[in-house]
PDB file of N, CA and C in Angstrom:
ATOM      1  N   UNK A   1       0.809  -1.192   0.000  1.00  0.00           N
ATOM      2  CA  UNK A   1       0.000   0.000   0.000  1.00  0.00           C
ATOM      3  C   UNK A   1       0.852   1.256   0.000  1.00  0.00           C
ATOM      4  N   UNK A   2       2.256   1.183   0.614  1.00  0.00           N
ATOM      5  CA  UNK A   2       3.227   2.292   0.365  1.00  0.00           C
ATOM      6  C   UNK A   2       3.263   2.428  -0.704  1.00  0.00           C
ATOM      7  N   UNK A   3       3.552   1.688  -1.360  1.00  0.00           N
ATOM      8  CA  UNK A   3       4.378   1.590  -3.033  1.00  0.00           C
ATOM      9  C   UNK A   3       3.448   2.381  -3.682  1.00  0.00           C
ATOM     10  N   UNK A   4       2.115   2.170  -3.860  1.00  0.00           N
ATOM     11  CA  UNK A   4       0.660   2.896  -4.346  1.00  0.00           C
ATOM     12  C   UNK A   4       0.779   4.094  -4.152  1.00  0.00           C
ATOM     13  N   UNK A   5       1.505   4.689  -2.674  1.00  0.00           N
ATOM     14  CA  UNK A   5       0.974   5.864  -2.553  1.00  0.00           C
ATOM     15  C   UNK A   5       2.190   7.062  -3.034  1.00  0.00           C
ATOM     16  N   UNK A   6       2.978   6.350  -2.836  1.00  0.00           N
ATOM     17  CA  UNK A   6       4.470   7.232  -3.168  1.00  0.00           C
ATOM     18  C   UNK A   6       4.476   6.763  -4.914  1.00  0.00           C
ATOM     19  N   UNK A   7       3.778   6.540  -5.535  1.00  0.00           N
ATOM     20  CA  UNK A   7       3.250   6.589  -6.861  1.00  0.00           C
ATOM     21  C   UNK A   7       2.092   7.481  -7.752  1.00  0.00           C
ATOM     22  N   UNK A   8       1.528   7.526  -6.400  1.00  0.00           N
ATOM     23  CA  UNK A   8       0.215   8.250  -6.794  1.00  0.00           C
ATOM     24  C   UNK A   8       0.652   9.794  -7.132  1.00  0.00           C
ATOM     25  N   UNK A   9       1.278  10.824  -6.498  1.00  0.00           N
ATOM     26  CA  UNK A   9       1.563  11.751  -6.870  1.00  0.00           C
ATOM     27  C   UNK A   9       2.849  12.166  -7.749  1.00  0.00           C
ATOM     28  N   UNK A  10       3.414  11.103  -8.422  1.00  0.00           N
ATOM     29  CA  UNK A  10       4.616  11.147  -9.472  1.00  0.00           C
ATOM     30  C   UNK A  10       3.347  10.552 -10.334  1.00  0.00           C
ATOM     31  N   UNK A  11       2.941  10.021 -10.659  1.00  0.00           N
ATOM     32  CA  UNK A  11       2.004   9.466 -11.959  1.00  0.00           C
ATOM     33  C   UNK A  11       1.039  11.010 -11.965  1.00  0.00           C
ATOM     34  N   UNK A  12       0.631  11.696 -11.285  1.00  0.00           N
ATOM     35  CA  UNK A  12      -0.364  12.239 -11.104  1.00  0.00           C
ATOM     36  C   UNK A  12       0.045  13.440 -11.892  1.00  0.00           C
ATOM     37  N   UNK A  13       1.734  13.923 -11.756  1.00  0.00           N
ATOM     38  CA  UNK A  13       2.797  14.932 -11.393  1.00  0.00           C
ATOM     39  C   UNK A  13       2.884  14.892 -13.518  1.00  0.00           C
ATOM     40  N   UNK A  14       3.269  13.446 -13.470  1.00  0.00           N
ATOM     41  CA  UNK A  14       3.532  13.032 -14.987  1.00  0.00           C
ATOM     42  C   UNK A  14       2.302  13.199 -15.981  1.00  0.00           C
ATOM     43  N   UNK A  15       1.496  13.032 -15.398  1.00  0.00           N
ATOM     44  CA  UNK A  15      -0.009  12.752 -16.471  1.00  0.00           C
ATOM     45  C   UNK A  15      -0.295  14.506 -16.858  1.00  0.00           C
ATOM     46  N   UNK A  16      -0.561  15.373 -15.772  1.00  0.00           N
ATOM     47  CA  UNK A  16      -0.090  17.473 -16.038  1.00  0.00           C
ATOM     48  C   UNK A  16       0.990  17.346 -16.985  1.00  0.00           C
ATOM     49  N   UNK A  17       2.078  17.118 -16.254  1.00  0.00           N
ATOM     50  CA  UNK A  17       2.809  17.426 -17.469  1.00  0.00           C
ATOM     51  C   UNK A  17       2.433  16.836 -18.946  1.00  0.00           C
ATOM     52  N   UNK A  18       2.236  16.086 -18.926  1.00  0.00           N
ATOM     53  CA  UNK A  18       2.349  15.411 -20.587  1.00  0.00           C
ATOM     54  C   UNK A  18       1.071  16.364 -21.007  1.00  0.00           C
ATOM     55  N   UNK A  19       0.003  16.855 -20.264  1.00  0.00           N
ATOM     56  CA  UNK A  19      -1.298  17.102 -20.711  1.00  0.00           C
ATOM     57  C   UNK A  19      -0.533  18.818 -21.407  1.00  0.00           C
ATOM     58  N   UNK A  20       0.001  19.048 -20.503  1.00  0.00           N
ATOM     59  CA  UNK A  20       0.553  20.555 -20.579  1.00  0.00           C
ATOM     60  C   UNK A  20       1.273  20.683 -21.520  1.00  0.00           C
ATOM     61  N   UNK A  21       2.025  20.319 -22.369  1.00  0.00           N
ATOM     62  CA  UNK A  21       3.259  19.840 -23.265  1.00  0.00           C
ATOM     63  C   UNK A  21       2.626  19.409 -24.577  1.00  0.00           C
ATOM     64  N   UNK A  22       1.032  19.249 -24.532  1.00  0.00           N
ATOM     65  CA  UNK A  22       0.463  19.111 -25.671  1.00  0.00           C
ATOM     66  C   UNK A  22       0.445  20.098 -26.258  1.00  0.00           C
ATOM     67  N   UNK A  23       0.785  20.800 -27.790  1.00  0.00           N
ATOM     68  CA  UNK A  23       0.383  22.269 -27.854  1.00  0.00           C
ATOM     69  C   UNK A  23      -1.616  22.214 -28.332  1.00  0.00           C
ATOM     70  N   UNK A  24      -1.962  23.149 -27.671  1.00  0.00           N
ATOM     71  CA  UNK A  24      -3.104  23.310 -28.131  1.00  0.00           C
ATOM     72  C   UNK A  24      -3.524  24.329 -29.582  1.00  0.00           C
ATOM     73  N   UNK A  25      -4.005  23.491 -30.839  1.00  0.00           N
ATOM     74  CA  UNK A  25      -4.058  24.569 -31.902  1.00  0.00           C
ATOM     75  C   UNK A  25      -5.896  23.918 -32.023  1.00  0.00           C
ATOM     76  N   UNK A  26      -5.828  25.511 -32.737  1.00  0.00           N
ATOM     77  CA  UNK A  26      -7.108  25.517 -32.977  1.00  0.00           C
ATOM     78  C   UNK A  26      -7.432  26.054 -34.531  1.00  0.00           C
ATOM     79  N   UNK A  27      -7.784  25.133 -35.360  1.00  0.00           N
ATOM     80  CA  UNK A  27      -7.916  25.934 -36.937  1.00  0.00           C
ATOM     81  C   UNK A  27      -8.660  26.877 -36.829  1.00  0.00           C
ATOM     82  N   UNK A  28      -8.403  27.557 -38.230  1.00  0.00           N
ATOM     83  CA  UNK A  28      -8.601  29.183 -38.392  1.00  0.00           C
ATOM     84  C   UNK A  28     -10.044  28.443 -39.359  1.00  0.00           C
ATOM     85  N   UNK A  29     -11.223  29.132 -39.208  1.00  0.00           N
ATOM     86  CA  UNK A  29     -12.216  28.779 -40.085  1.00  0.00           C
ATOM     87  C   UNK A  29     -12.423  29.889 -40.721  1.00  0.00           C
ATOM     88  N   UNK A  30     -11.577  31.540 -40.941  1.00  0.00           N
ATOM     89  CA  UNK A  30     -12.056  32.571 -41.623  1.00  0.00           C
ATOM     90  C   UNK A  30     -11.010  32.638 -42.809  1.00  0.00           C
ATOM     91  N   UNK A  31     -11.173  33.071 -43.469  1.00  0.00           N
ATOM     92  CA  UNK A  31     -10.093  33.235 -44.691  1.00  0.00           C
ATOM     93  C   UNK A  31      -9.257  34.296 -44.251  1.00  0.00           C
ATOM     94  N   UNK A  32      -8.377  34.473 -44.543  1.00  0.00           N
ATOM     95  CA  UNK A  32      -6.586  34.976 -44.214  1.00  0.00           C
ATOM     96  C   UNK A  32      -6.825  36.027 -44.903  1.00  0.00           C
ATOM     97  N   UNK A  33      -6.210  37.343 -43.829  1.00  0.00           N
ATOM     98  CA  UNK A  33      -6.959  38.841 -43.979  1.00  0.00           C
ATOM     99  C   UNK A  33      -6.534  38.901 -45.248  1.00  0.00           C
ATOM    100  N   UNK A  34      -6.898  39.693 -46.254  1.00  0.00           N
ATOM    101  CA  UNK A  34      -6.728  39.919 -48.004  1.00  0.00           C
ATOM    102  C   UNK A  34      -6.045  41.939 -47.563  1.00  0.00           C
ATOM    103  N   UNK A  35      -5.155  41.877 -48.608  1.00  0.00           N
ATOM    104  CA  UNK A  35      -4.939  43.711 -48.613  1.00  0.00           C
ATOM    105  C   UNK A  35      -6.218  44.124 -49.240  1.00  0.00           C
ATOM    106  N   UNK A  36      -6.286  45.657 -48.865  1.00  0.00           N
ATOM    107  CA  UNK A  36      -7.032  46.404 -49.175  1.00  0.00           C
ATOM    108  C   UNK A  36      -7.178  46.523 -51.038  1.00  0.00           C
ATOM    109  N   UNK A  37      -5.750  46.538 -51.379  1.00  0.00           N
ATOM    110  CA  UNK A  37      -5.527  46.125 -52.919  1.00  0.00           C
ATOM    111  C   UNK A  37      -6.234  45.062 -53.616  1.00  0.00           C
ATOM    112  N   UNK A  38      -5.858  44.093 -53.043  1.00  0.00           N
ATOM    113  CA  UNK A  38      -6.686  42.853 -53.307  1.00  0.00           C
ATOM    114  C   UNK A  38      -7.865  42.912 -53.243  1.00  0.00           C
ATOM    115  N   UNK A  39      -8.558  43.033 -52.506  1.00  0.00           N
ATOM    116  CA  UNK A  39      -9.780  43.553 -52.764  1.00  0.00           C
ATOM    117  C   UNK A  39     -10.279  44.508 -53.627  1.00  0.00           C
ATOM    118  N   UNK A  40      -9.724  45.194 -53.992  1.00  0.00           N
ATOM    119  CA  UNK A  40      -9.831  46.496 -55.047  1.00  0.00           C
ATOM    120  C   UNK A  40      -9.971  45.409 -56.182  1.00  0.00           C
ATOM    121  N   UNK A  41      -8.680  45.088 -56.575  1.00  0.00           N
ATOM    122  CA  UNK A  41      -8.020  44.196 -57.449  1.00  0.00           C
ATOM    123  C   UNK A  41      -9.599  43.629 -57.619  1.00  0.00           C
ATOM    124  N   UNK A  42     -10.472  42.786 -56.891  1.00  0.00           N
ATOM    125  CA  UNK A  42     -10.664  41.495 -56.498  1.00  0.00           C
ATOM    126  C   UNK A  42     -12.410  42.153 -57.615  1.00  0.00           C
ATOM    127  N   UNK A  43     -12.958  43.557 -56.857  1.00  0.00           N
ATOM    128  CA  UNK A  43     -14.073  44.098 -56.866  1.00  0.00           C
ATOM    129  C   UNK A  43     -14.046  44.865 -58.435  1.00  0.00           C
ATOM    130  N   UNK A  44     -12.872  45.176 -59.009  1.00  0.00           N
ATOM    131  CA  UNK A  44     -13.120  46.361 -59.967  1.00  0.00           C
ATOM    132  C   UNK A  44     -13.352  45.668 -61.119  1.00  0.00           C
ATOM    133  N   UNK A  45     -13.194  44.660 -61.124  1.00  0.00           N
ATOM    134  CA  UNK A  45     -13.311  43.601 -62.660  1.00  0.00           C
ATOM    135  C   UNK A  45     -14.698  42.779 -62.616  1.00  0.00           C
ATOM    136  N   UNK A  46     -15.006  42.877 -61.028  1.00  0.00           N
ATOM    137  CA  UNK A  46     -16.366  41.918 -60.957  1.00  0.00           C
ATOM    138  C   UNK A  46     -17.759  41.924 -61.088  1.00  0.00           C
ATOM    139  N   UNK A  47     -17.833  43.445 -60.338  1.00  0.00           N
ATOM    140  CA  UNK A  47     -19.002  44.346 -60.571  1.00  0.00           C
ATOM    141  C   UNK A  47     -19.354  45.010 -61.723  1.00  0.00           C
ATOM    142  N   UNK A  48     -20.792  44.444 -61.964  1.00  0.00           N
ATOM    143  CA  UNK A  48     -21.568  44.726 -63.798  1.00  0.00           C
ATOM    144  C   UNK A  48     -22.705  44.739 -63.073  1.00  0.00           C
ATOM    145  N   UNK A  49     -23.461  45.998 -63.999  1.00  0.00           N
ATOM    146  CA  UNK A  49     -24.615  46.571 -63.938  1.00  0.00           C
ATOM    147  C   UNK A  49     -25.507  45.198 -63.572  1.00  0.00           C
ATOM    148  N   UNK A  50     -26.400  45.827 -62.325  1.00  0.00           N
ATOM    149  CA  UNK A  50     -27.768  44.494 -62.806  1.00  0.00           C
ATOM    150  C   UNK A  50     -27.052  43.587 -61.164  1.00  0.00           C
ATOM    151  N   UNK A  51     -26.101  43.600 -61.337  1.00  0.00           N
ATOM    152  CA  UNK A  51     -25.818  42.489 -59.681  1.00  0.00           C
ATOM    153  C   UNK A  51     -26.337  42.708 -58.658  1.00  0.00           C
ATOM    154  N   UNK A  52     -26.312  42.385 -57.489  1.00  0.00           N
ATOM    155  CA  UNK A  52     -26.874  42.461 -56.263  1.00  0.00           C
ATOM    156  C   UNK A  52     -25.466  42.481 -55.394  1.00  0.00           C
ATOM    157  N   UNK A  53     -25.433  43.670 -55.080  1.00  0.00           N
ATOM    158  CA  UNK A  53     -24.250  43.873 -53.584  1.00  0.00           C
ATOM    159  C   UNK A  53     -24.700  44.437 -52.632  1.00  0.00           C
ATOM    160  N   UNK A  54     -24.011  44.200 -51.637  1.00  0.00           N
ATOM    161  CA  UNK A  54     -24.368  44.576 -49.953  1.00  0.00           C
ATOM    162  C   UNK A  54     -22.811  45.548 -49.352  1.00  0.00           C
ATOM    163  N   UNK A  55     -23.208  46.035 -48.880  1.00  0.00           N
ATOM    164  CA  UNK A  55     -22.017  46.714 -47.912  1.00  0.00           C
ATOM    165  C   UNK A  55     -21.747  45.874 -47.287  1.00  0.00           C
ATOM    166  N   UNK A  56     -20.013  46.179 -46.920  1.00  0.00           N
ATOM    167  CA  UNK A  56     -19.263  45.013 -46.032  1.00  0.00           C
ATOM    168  C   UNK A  56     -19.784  45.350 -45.264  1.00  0.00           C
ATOM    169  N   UNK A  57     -19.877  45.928 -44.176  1.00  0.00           N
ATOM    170  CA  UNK A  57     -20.289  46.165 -43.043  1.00  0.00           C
ATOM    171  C   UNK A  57     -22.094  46.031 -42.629  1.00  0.00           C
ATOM    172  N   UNK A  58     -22.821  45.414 -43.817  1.00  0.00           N
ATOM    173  CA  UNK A  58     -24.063  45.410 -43.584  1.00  0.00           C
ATOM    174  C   UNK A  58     -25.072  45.526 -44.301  1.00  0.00           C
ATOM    175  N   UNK A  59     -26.101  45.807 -44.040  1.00  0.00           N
ATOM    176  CA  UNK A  59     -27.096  46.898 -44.653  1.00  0.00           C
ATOM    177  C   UNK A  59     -28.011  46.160 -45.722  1.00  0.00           C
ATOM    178  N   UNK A  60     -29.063  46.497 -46.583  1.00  0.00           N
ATOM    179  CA  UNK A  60     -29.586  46.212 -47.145  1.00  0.00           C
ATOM    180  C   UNK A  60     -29.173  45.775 -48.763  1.00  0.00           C
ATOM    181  N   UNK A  61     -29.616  44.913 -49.616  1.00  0.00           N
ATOM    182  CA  UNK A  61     -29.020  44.320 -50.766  1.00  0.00           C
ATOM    183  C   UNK A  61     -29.738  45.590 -51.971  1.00  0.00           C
ATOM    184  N   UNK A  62     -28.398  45.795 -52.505  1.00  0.00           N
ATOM    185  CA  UNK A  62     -28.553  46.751 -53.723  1.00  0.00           C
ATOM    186  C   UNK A  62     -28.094  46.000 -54.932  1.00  0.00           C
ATOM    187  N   UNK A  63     -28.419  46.903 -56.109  1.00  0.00           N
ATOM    188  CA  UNK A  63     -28.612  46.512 -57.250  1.00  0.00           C
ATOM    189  C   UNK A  63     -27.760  47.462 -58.417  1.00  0.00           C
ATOM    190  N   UNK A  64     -26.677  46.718 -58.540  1.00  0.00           N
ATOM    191  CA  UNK A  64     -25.578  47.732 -59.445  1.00  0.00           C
ATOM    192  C   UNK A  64     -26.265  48.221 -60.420  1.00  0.00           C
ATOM    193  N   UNK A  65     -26.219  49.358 -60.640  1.00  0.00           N
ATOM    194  CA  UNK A  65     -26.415  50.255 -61.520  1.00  0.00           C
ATOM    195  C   UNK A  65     -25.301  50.450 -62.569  1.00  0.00           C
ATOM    196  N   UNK A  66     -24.347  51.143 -62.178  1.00  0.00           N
ATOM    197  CA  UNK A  66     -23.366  51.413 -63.180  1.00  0.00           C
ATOM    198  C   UNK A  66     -22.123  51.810 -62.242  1.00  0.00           C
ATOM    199  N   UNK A  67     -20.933  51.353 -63.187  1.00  0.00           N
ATOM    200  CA  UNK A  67     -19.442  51.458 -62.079  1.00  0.00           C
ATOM    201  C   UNK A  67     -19.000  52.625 -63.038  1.00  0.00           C
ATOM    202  N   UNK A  68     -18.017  53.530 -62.576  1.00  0.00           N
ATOM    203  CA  UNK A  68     -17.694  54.201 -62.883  1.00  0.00           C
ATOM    204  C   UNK A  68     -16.171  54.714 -62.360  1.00  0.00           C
ATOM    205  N   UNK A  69     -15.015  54.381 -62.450  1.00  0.00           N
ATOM    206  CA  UNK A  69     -13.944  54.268 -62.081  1.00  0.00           C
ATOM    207  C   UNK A  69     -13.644  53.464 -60.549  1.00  0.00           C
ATOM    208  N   UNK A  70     -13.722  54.100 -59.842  1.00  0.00           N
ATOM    209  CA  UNK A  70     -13.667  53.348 -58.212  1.00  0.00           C
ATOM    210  C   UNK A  70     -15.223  53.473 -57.487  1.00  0.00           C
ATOM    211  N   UNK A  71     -16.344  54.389 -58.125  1.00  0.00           N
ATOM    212  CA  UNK A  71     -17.703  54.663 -57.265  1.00  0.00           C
ATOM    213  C   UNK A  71     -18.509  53.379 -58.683  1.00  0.00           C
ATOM    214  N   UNK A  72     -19.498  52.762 -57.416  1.00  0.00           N
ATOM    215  CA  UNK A  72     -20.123  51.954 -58.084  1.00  0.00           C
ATOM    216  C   UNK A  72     -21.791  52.631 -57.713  1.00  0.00           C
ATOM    217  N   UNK A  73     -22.751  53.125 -58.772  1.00  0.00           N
ATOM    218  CA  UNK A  73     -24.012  53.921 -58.511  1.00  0.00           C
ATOM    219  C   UNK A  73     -24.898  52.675 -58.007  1.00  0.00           C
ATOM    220  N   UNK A  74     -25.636  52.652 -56.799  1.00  0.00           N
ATOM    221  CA  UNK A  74     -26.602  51.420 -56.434  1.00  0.00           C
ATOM    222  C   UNK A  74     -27.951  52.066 -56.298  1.00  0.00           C
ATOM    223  N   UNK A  75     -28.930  51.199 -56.580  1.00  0.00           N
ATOM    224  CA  UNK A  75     -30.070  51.628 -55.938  1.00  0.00           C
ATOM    225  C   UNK A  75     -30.826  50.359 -55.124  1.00  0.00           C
ATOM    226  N   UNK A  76     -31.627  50.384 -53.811  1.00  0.00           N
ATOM    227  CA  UNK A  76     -32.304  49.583 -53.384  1.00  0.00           C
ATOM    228  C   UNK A  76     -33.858  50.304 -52.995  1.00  0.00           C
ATOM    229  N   UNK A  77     -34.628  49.602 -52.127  1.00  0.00           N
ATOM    230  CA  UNK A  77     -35.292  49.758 -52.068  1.00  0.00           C
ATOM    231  C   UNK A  77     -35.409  49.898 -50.134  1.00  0.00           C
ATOM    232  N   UNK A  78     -35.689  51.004 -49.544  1.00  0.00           N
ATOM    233  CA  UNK A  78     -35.739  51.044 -48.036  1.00  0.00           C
ATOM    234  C   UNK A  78     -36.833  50.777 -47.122  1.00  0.00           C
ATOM    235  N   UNK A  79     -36.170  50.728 -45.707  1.00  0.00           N
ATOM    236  CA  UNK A  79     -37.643  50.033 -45.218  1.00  0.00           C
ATOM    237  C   UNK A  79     -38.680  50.498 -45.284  1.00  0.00           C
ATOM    238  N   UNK A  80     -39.363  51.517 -45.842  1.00  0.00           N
ATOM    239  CA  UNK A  80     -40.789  51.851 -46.060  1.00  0.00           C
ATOM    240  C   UNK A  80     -40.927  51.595 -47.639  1.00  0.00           C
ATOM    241  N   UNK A  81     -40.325  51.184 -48.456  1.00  0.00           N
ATOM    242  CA  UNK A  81     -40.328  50.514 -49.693  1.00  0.00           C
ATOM    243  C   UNK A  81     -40.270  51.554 -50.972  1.00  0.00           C
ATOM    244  N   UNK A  82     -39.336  52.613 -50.562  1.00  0.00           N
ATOM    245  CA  UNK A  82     -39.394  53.727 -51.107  1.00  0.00           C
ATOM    246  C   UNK A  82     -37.842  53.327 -51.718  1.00  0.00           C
ATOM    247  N   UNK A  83     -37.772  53.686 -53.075  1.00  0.00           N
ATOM    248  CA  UNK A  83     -36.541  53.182 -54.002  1.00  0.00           C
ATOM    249  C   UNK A  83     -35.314  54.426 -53.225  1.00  0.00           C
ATOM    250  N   UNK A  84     -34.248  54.044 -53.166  1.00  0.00           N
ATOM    251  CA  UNK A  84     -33.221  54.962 -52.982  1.00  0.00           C
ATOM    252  C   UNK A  84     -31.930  54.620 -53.789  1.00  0.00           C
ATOM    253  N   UNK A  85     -31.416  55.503 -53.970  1.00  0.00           N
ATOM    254  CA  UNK A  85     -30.176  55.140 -54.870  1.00  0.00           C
ATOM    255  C   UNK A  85     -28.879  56.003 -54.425  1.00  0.00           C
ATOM    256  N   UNK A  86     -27.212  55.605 -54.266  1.00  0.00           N
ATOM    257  CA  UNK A  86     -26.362  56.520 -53.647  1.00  0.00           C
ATOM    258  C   UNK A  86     -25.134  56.121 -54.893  1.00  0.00           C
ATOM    259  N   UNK A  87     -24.079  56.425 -54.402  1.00  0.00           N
ATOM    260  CA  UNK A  87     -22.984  55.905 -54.851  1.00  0.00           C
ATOM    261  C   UNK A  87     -21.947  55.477 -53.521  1.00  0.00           C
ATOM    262  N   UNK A  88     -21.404  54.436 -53.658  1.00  0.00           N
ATOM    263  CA  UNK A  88     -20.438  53.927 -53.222  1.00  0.00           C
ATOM    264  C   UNK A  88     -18.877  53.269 -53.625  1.00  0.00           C
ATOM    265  N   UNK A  89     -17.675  53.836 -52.971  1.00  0.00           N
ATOM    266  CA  UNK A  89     -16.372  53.462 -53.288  1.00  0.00           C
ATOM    267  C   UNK A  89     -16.600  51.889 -53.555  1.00  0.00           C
ATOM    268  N   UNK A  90     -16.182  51.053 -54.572  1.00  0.00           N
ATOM    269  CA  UNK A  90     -15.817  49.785 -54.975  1.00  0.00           C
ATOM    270  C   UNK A  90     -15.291  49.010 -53.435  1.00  0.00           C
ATOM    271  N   UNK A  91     -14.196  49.757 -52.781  1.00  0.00           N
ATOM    272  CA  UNK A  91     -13.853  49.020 -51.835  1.00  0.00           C
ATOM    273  C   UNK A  91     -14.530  48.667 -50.440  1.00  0.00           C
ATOM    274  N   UNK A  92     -15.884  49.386 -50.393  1.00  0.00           N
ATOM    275  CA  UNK A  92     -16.885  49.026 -49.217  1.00  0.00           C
ATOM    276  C   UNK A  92     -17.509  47.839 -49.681  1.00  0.00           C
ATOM    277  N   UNK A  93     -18.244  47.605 -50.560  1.00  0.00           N
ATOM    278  CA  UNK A  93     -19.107  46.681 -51.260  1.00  0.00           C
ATOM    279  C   UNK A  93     -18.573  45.260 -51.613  1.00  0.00           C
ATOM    280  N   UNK A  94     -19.453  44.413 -51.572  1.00  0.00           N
ATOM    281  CA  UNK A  94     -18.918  43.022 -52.006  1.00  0.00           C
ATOM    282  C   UNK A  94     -20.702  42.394 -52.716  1.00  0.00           C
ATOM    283  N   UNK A  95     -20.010  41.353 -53.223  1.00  0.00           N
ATOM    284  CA  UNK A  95     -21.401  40.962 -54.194  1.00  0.00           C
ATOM    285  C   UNK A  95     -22.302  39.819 -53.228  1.00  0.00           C
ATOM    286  N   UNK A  96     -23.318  40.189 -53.098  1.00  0.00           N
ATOM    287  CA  UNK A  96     -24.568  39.512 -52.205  1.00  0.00           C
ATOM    288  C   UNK A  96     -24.870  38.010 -52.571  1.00  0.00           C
TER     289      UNK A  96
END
């Protein structure tokens, strides 16, 4: 019953360590930040009249109108169902 016990806390001592010594990784499930270029790059060849884009950051789905160097003209429709139309830089927008 000695032998057990002057075991118990070296096995106990060993089993932390090995647990600790594991590295812990965790995969990345988002895609790998892109430059601001790239995205430019990514948006200025893609967007044609007639598509459906959304602001990165949100907001309601618009309907390309016409691109025009870096401003792409959208119009949607807002929550009281009243048509609105703005322009937006190429690099806010992505396709819906």
């Amino acid at each position: 019953m000695k032998a057990f016990t002057k075991w118990t806390p070296n096995a106990a001592a060993l089993t932390l360590a090995v647990a600790l010594s594991v590295p812990l990784s965790i995969p990345a499930f988002s895609e790998p930040a892109r430059s601001v270029t790239a995205i430019h790059d990514q948006t200025v060849a893609s967007f044609q009249p007639g598509e459906l884009v959304r602001l990165r950051s949100g907001g309601p789905v618009m309907t390309v109108s016409n691109v025009s160097g870096d401003q792409v003209d959208c119009y949607w429709m807002d929550s009281s169902g009243q048509p609105s139309a703005d322009k937006f830089p190429i690099s806010v927008l992505k396709k819906f």
